[in-house]
N, C-alpha and C. Protein backbone atom coordinates (compact mmCIF):
# COMPACT_ATOMS: atom_id res chain seq x y z
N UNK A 1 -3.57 33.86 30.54
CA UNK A 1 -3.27 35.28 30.74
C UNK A 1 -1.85 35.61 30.28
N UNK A 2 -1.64 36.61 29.83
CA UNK A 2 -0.07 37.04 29.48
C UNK A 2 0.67 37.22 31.10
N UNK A 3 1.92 36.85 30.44
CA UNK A 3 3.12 35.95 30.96
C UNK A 3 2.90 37.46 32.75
N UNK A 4 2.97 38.35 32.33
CA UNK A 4 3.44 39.42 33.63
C UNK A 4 1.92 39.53 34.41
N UNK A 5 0.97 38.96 33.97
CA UNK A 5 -0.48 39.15 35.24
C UNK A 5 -0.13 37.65 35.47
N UNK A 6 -0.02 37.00 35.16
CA UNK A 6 0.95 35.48 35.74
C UNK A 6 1.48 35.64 36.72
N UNK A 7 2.14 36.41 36.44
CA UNK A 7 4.02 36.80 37.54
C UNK A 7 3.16 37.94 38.58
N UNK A 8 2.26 38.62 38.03
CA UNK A 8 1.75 39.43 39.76
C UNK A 8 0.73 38.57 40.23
N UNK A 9 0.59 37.57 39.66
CA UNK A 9 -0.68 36.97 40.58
C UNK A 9 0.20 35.86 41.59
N UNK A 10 0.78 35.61 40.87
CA UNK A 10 1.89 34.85 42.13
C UNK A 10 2.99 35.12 42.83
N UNK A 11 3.02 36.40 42.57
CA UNK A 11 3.79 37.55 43.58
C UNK A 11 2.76 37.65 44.66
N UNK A 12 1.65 38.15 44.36
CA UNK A 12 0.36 38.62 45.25
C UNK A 12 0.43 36.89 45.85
N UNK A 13 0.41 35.96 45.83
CA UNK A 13 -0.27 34.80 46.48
C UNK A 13 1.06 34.13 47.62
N UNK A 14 1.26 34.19 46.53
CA UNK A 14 2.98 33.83 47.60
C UNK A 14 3.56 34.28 48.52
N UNK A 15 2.90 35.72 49.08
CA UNK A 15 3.02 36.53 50.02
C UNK A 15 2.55 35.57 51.06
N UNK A 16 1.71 35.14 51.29
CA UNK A 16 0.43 34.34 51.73
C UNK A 16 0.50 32.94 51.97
N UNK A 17 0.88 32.22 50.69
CA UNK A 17 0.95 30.86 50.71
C UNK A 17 2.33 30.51 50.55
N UNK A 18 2.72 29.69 51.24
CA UNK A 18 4.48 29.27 50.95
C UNK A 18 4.47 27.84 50.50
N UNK A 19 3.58 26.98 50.45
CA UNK A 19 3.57 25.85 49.68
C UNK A 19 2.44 26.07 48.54
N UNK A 20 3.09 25.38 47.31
CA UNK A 20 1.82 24.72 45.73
C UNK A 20 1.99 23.28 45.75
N UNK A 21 1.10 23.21 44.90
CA UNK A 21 1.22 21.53 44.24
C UNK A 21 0.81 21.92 42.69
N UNK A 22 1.81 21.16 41.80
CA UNK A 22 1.26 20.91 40.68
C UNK A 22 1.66 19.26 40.44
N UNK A 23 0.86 19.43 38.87
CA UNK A 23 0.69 17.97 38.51
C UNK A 23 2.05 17.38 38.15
N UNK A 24 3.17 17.63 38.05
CA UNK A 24 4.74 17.02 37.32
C UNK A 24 5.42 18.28 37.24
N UNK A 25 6.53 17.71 37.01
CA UNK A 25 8.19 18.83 36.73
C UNK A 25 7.84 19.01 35.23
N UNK A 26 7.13 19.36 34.38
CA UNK A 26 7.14 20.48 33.52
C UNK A 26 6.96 21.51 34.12
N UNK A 27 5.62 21.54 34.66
CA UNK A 27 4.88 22.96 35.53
C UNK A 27 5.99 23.42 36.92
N UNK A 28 6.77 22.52 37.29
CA UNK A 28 7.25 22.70 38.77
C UNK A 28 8.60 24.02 37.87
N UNK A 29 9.26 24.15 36.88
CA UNK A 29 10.00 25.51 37.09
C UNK A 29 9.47 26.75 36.78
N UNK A 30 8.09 26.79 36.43
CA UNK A 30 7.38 28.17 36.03
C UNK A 30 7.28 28.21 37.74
N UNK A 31 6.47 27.71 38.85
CA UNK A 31 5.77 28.23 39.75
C UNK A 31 7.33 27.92 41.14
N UNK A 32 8.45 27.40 41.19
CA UNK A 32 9.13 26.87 42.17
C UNK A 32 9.89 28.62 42.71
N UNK A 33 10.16 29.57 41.69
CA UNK A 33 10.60 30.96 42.05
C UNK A 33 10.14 31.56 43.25
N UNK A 34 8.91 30.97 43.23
CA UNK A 34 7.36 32.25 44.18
C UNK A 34 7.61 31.49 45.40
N UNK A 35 7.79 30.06 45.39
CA UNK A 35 7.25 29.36 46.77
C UNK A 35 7.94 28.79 47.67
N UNK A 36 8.24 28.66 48.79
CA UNK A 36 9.50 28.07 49.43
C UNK A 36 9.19 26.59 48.93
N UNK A 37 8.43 25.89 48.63
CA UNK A 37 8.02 24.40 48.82
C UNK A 37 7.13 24.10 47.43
N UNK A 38 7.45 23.59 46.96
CA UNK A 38 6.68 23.32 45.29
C UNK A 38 6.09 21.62 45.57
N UNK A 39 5.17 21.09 45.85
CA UNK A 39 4.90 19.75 45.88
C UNK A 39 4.32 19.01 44.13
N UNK A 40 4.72 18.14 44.10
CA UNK A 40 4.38 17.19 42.61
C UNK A 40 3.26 16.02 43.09
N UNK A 41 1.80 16.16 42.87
CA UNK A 41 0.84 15.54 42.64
C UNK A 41 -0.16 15.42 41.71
N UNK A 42 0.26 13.86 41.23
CA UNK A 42 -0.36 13.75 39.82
C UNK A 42 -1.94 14.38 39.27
N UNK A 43 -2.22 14.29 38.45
CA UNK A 43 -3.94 14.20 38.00
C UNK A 43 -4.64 13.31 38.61
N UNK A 44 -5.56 13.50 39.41
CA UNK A 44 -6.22 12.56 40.03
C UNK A 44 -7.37 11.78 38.72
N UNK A 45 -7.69 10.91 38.85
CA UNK A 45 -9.31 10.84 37.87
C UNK A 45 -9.94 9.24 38.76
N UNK A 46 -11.31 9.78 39.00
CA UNK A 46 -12.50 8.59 39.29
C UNK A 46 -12.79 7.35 38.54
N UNK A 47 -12.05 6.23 38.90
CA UNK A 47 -12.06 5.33 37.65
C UNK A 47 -13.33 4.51 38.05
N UNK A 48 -14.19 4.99 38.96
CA UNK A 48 -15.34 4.18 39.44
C UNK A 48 -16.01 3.52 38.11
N UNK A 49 -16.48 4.90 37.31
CA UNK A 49 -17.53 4.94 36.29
C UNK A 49 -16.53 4.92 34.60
N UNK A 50 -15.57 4.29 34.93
CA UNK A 50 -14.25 4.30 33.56
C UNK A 50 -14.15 2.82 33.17
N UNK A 51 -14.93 2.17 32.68
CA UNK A 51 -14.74 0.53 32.21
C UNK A 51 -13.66 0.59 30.63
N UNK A 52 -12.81 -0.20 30.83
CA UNK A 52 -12.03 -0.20 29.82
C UNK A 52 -12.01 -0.76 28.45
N UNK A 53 -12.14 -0.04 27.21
CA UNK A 53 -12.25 -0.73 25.78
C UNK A 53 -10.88 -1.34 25.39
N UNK A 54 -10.38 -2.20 25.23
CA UNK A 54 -8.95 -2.15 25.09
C UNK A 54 -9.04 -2.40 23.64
N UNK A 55 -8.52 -2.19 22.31
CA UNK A 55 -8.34 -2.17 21.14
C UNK A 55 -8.33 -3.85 20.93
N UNK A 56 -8.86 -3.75 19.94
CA UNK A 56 -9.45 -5.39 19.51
C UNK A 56 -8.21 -6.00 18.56
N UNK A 57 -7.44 -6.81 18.57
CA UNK A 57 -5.90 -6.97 17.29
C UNK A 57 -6.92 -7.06 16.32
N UNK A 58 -7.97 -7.74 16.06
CA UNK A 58 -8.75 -8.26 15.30
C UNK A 58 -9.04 -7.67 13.96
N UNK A 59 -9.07 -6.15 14.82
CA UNK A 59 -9.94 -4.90 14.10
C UNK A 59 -9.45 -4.76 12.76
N UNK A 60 -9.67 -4.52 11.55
CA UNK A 60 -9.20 -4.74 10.48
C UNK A 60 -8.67 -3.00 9.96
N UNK A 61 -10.13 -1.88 10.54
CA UNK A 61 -9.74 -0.70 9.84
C UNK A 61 -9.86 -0.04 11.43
N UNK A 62 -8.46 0.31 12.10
CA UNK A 62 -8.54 0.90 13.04
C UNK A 62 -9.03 2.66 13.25
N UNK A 63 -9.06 3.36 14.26
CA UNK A 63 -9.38 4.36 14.64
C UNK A 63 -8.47 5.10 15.03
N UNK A 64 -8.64 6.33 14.48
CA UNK A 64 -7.39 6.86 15.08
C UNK A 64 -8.32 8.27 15.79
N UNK A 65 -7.79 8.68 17.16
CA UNK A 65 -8.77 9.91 17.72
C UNK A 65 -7.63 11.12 18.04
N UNK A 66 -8.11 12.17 17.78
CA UNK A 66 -7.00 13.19 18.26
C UNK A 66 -7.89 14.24 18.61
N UNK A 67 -8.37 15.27 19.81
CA UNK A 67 -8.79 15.82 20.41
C UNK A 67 -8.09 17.11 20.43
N UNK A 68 -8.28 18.11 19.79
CA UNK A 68 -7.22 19.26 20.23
C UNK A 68 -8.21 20.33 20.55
N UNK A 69 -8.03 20.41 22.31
CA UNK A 69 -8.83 21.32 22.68
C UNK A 69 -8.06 22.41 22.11
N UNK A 70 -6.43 22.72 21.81
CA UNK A 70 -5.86 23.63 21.89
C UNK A 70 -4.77 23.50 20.18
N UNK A 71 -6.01 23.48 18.70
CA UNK A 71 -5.14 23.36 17.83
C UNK A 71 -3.38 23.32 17.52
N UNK A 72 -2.64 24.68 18.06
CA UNK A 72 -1.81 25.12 17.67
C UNK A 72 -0.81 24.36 19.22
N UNK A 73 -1.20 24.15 20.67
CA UNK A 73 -0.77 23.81 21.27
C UNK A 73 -0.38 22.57 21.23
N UNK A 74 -1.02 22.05 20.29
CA UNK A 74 -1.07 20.27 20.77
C UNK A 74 -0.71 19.79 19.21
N UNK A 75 0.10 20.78 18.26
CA UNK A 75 0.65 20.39 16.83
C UNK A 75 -0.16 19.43 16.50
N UNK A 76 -1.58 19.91 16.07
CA UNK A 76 -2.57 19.68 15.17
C UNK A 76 -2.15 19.59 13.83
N UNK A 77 -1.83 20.28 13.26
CA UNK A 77 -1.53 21.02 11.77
C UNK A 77 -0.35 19.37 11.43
N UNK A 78 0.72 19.39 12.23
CA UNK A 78 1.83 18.47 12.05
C UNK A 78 0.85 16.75 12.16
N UNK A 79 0.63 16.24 13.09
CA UNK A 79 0.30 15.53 13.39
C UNK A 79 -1.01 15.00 12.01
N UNK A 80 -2.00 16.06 11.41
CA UNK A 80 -3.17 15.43 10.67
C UNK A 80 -2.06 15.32 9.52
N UNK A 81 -1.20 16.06 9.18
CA UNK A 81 -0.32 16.02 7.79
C UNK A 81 0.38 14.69 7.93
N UNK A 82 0.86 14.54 9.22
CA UNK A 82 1.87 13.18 9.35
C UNK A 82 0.66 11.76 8.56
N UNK A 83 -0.75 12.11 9.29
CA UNK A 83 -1.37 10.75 9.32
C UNK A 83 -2.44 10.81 7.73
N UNK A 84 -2.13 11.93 7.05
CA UNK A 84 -2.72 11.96 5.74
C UNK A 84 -1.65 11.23 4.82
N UNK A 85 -0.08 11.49 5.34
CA UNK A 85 0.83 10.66 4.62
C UNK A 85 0.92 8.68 4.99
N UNK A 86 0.13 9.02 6.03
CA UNK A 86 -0.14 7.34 6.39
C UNK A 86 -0.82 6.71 5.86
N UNK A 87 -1.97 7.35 5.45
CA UNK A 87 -3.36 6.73 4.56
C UNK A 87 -2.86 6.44 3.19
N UNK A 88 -1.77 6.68 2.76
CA UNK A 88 -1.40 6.38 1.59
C UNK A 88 -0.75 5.06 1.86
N UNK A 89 -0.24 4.30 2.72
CA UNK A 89 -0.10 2.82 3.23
C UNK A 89 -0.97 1.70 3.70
N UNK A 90 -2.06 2.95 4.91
CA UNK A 90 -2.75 1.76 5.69
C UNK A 90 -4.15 2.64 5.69
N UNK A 91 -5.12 1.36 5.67
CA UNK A 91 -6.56 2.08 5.82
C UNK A 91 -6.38 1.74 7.14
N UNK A 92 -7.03 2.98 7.64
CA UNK A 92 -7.89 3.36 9.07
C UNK A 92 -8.28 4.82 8.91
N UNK A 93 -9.78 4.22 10.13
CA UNK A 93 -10.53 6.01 9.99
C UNK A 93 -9.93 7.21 10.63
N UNK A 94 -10.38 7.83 10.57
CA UNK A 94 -9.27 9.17 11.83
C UNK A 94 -10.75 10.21 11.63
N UNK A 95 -10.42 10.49 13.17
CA UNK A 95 -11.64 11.48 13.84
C UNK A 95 -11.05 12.73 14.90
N UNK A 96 -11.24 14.07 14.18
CA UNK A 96 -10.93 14.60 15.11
C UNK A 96 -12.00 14.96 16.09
N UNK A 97 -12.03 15.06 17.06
CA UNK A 97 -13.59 15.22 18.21
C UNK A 97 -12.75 16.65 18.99
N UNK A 98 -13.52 17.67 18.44
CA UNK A 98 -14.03 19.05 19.06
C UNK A 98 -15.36 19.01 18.46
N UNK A 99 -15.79 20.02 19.77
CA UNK A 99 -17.12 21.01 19.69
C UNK A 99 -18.69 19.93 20.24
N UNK A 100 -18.13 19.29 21.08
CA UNK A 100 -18.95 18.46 21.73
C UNK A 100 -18.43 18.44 23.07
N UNK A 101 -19.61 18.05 24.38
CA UNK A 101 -19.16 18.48 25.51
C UNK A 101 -18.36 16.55 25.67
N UNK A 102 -17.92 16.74 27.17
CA UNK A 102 -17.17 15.63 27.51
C UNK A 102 -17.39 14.50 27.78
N UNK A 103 -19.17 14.26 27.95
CA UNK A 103 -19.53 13.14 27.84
C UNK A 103 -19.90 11.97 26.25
N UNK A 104 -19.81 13.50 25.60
CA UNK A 104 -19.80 12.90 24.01
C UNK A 104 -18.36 12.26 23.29
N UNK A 105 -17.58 13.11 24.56
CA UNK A 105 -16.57 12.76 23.84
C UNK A 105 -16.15 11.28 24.22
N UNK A 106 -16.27 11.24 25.45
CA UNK A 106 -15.78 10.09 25.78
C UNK A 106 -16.48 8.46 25.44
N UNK A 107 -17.87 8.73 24.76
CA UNK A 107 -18.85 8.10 24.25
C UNK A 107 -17.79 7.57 23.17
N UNK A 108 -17.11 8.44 22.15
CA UNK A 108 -16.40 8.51 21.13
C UNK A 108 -15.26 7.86 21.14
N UNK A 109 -14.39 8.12 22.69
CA UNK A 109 -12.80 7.44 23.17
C UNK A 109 -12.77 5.80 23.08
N UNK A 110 -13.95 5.33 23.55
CA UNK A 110 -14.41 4.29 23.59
C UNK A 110 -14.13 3.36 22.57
N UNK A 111 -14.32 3.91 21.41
CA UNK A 111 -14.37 3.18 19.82
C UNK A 111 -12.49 3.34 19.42
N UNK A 112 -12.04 4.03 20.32
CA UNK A 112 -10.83 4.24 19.55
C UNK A 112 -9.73 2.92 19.48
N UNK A 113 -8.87 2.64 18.65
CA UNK A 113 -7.62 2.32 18.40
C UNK A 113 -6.10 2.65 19.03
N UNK A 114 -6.27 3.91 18.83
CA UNK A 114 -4.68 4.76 18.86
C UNK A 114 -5.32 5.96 19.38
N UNK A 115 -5.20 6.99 20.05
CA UNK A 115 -5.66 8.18 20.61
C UNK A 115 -4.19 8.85 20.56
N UNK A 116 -3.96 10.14 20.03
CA UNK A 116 -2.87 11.09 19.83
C UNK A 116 -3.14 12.00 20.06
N UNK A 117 -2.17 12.41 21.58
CA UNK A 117 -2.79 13.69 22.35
C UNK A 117 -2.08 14.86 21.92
N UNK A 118 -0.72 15.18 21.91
CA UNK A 118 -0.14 16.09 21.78
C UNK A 118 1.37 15.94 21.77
N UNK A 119 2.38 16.73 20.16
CA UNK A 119 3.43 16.29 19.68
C UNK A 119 4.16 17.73 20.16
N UNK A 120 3.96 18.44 21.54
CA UNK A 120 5.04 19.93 20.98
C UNK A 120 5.02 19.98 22.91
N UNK A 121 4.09 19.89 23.58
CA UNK A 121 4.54 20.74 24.96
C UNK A 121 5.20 19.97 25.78
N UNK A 122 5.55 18.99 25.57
CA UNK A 122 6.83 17.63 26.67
C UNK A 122 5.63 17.09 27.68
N UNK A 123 4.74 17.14 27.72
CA UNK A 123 4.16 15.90 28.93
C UNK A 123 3.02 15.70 28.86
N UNK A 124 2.36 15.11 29.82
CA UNK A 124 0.85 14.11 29.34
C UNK A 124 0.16 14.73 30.34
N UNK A 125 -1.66 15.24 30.20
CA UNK A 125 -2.28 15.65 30.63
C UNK A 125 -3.60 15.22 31.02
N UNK A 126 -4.85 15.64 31.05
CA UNK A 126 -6.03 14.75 31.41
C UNK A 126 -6.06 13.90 30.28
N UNK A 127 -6.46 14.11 29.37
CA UNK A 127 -6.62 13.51 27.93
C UNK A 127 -5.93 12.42 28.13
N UNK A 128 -4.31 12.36 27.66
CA UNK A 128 -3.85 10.92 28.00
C UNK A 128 -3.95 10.20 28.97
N UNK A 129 -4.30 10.60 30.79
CA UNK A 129 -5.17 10.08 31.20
C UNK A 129 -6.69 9.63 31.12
N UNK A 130 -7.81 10.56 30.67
CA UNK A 130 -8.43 9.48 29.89
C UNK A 130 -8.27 8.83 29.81
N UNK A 131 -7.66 8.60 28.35
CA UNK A 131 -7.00 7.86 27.84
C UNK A 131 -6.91 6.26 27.83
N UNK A 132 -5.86 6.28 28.71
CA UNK A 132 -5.13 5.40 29.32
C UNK A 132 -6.21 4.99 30.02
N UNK A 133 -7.32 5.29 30.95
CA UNK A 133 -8.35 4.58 31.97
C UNK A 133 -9.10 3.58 30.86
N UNK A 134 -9.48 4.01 30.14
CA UNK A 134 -9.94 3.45 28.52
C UNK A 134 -9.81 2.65 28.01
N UNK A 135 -8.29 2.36 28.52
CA UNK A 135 -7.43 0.97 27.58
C UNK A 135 -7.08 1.07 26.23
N UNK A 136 -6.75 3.08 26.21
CA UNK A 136 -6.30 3.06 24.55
C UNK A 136 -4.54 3.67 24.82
N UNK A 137 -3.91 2.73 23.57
CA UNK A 137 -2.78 3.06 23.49
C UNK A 137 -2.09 4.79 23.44
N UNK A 138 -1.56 5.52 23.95
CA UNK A 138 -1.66 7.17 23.71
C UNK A 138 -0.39 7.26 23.03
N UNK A 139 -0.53 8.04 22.25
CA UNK A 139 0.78 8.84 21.62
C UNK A 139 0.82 10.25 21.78
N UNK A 140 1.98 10.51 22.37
CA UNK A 140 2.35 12.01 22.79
C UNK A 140 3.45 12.60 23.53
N UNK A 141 3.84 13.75 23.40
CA UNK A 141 5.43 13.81 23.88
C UNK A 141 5.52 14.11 25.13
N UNK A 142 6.79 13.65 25.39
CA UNK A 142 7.62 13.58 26.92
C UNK A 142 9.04 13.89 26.82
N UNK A 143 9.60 15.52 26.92
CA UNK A 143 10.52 16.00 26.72
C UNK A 143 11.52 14.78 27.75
N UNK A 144 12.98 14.95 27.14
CA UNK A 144 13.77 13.69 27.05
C UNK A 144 13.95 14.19 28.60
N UNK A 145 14.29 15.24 29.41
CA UNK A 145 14.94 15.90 30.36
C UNK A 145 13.65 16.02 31.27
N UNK A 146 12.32 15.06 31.11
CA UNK A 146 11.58 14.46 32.35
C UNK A 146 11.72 13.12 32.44
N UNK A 147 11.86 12.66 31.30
CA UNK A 147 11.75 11.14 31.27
C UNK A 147 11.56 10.36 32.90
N UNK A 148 12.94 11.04 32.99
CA UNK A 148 13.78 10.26 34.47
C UNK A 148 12.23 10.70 35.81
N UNK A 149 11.62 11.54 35.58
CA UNK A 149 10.87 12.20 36.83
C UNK A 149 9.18 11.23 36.52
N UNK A 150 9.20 10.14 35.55
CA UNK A 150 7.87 9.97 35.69
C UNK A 150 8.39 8.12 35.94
N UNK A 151 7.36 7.43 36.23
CA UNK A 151 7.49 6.20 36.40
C UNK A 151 8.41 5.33 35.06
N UNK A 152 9.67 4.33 35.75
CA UNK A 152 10.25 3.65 34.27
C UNK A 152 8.68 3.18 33.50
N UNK A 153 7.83 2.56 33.71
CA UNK A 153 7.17 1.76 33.62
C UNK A 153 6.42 2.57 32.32
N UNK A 154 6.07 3.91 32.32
CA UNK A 154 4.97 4.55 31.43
C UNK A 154 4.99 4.37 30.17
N UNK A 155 3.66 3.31 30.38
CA UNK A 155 3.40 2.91 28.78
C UNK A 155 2.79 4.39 27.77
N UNK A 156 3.44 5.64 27.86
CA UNK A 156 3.04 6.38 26.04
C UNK A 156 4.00 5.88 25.42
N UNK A 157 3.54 6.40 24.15
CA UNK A 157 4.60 5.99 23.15
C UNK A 157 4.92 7.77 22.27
N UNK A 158 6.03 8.11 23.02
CA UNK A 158 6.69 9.14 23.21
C UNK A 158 7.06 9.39 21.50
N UNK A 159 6.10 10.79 21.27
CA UNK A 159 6.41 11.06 19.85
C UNK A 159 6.74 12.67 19.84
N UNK A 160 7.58 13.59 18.51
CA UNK A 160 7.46 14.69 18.52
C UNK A 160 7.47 14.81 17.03
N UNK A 161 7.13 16.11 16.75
CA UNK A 161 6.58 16.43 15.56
C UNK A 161 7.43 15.17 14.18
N UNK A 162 9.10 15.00 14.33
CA UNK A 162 9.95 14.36 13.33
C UNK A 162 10.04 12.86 13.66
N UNK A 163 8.97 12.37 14.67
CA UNK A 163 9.08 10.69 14.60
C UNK A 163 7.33 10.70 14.81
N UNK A 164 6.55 11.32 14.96
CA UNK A 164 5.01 10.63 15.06
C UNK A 164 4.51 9.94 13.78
N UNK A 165 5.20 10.07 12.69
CA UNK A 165 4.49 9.61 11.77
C UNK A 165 5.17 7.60 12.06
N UNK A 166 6.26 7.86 12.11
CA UNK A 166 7.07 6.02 12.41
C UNK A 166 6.27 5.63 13.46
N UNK A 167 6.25 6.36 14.97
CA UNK A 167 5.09 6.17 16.13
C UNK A 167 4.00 5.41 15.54
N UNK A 168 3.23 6.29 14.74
CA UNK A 168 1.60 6.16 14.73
C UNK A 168 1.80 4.64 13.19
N UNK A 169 2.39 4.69 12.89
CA UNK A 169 2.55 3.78 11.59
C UNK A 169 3.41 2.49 12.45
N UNK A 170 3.95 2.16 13.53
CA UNK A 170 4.12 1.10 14.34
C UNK A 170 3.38 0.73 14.89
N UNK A 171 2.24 1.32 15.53
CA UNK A 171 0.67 0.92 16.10
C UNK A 171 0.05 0.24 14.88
N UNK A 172 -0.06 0.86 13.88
CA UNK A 172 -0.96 0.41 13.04
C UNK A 172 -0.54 -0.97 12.39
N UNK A 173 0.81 -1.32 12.65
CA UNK A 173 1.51 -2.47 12.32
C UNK A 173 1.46 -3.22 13.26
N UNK A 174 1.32 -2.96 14.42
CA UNK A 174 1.09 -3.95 15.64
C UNK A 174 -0.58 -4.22 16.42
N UNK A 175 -1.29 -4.49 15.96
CA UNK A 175 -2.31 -4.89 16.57
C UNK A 175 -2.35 -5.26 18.03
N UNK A 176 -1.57 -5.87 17.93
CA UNK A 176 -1.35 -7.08 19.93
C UNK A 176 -0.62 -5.86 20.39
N UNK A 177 0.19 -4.91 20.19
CA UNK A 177 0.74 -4.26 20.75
C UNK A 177 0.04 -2.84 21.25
N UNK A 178 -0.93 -2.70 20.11
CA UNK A 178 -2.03 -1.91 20.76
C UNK A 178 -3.28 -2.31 21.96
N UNK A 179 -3.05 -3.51 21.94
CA UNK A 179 -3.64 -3.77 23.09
C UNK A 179 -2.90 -4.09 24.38
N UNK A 180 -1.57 -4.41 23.95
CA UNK A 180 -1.12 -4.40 25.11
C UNK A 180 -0.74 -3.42 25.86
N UNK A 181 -0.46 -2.25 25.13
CA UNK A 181 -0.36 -1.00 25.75
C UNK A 181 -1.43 -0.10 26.80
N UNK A 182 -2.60 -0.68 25.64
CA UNK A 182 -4.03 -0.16 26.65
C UNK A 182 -4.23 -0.79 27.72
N UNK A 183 -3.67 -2.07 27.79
CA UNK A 183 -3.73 -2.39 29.43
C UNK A 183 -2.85 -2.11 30.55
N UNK A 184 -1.61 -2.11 29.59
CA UNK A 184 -0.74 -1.12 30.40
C UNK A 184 -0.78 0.17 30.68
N UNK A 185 -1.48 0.66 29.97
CA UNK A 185 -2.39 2.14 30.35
C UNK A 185 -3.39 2.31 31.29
N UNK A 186 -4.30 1.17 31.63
CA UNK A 186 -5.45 0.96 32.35
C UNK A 186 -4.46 0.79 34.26
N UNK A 187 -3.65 -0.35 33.86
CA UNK A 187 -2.78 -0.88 34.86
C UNK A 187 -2.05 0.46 36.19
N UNK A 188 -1.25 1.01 34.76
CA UNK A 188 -0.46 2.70 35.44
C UNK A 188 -1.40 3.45 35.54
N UNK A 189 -2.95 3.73 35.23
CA UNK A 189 -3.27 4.97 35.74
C UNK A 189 -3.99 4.18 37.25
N UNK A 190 -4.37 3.42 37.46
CA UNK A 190 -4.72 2.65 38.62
C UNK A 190 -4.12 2.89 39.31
N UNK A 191 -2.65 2.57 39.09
CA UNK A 191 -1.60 2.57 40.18
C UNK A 191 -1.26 4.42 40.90
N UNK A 192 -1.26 4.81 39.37
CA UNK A 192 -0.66 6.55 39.56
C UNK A 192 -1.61 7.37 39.66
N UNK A 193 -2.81 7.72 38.94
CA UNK A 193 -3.86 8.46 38.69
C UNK A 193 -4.97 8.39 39.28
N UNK A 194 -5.58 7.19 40.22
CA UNK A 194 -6.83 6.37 40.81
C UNK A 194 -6.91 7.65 41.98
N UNK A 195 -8.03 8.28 42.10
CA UNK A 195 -8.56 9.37 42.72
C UNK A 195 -8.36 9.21 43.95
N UNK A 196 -8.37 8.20 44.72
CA UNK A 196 -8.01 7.41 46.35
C UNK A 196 -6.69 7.52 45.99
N UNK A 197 -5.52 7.11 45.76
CA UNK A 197 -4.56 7.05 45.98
C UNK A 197 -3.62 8.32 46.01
N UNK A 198 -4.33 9.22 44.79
CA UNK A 198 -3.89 10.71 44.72
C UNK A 198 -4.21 11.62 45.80
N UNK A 199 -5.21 10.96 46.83
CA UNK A 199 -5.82 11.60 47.93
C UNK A 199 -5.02 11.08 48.69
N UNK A 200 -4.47 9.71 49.16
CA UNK A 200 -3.96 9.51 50.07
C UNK A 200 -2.44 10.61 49.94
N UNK A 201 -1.52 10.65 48.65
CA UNK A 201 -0.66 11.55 48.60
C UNK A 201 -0.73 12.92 49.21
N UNK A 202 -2.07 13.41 48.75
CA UNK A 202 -2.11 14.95 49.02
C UNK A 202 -2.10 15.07 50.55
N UNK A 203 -3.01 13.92 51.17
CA UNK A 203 -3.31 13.48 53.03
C UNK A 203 -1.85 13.87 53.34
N UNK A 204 -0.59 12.99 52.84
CA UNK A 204 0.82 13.10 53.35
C UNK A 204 1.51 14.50 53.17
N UNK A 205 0.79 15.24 52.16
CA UNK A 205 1.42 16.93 51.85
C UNK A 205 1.17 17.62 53.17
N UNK A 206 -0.43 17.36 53.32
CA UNK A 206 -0.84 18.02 54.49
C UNK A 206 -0.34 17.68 55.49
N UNK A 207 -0.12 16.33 55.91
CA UNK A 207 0.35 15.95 56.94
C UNK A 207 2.00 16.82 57.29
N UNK A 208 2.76 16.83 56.60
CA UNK A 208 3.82 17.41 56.13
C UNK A 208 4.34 18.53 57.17
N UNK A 209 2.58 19.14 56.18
CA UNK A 209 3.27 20.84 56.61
C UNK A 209 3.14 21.48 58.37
C-alpha cells in the first residue's frame, strides 16, 4: 500500500496495541514510531517435512536458482546480467523459477547449487530461509549497519549489486565450500528459524507483557 494508508493504519492500531513483533532490525525502524515496545522474532519455518540436499563438490555443471517473486525488488535485471557475464568463464545452468506455486518450487530448490535471493533491500527473508533448511549455499544482501544485530555465525554470503558477480564466481570455484555452507545453513536455521524454538521465544514475549 502507499507509504500514508501505511502510516494511518498504524496510527489506527497503535491506539489499541502498544506492543509488535517483527522479523529483524530492518523492519524494526519503519514500525518502532507507533509502538511503545517493538519485539524482534525471527521467521519461524517447520523443518519436520525439510530433508536437506546439500550441493554435491562432485557436480561438474552446477545450478544456479534465483526466485524473484518481486523482479525489481530483489535486483533481478543486475544479478541475471552479473551471471550472463559468468557464463563466459564457467559452465553452469541457471533457472529462474516464477509462475509456479510453492510446492513446485521447492521440488526445484532441491536440485540447486547456489540459490541467489536478493542484491538491493539489506536482509534475508523466507526464501533464504528455505533456503538454508535445504542445505543450499544463499547469496544475498545484509546492509553493513545490521551485520552486528544477526548471529556472528550467519553463513550468507553477503552480496550487493558491485560484488555479486566475485560472490557468485567464488561458489562456482569452490565446490567443498558450497557444501559447506549448506550445512552451515541447515545447522543456523535449526538453531534460529526451527518453528519450536521461535515459539518458545514468542511464549517469553508473552510472558513479558
Amino acid at each position: 500500500p502507499p507509504n500514508e494508508v501505511i502510516h494511518n493504519k498504524l496510527v489506527q492500531l497503535s491506539r489499541f496495541i502498544s506492543h509488535a513483533i517483527v522479523q529483524d532490525f530492518e523492519v524494526y525502524p519503519y514500525v518502532a514510531p507507533y509502538y511503545k515496545k517493538v519485539h524482534i522474532l525471527p521467521i519461524a519455518i517447520d523443518l519436520t517435512p525439510i530433508v536437506p540436499y546439500f550441493p554435491s563438490p562432485s557436480k561438474k555443471k552446477p545450478l544456479i536458482l534465483h526466485a524473484p517473486t518481486n523482479p525489481l525488488f530483489k535486483g533481478t535485471a543486475q544479478i541475471e546480467k552479473e551471471l550472463a557475464r559468468l557464463r563466459n568463464e564457467y559452465e553452469f545452468d541457471y533457472v529462474r523459477v516464477e509462475g509456479m506455486n510453492h510446492e513446485q518450487a521447492v521440488q526445484i530448490y532441491r536440485n540447486a547449487d547456489i540459490i541467489v535471493d536478493q542484491i538491493l533491500c539489506g536482509s534475508y527473508g523466507l526464501l533464504s530461509v528455505e533456503a538454508m533448511a535445504l542445505g543450499k549455499p544463499v547469496v544475498t544482501f545484509i546492509r553493513n549497519d545490521l551485520l552486528s544485530t544477526f548471529p556472528s555465525d550467519l553463513p550468507i554470503v553477503n552480496a550487493n549489486p558491485d560484488t555479486v558477480y566475485e560472490k557468485v564466481k567464488m561458489l562456482l570455484e569452490s565446490p567443498e565450500m558450497r557444501k559447506e555452507l549448506g550445512q552451515k545453513g541447515r545447522a543456523y536455521v535449526e538453531r534460529e528459524h526451527a518453528s519450536d524454538r521461535v515459539a518458545e521465544r514468542l511464549l517469553d514475549i508473552y510472558a513479558s507483557l
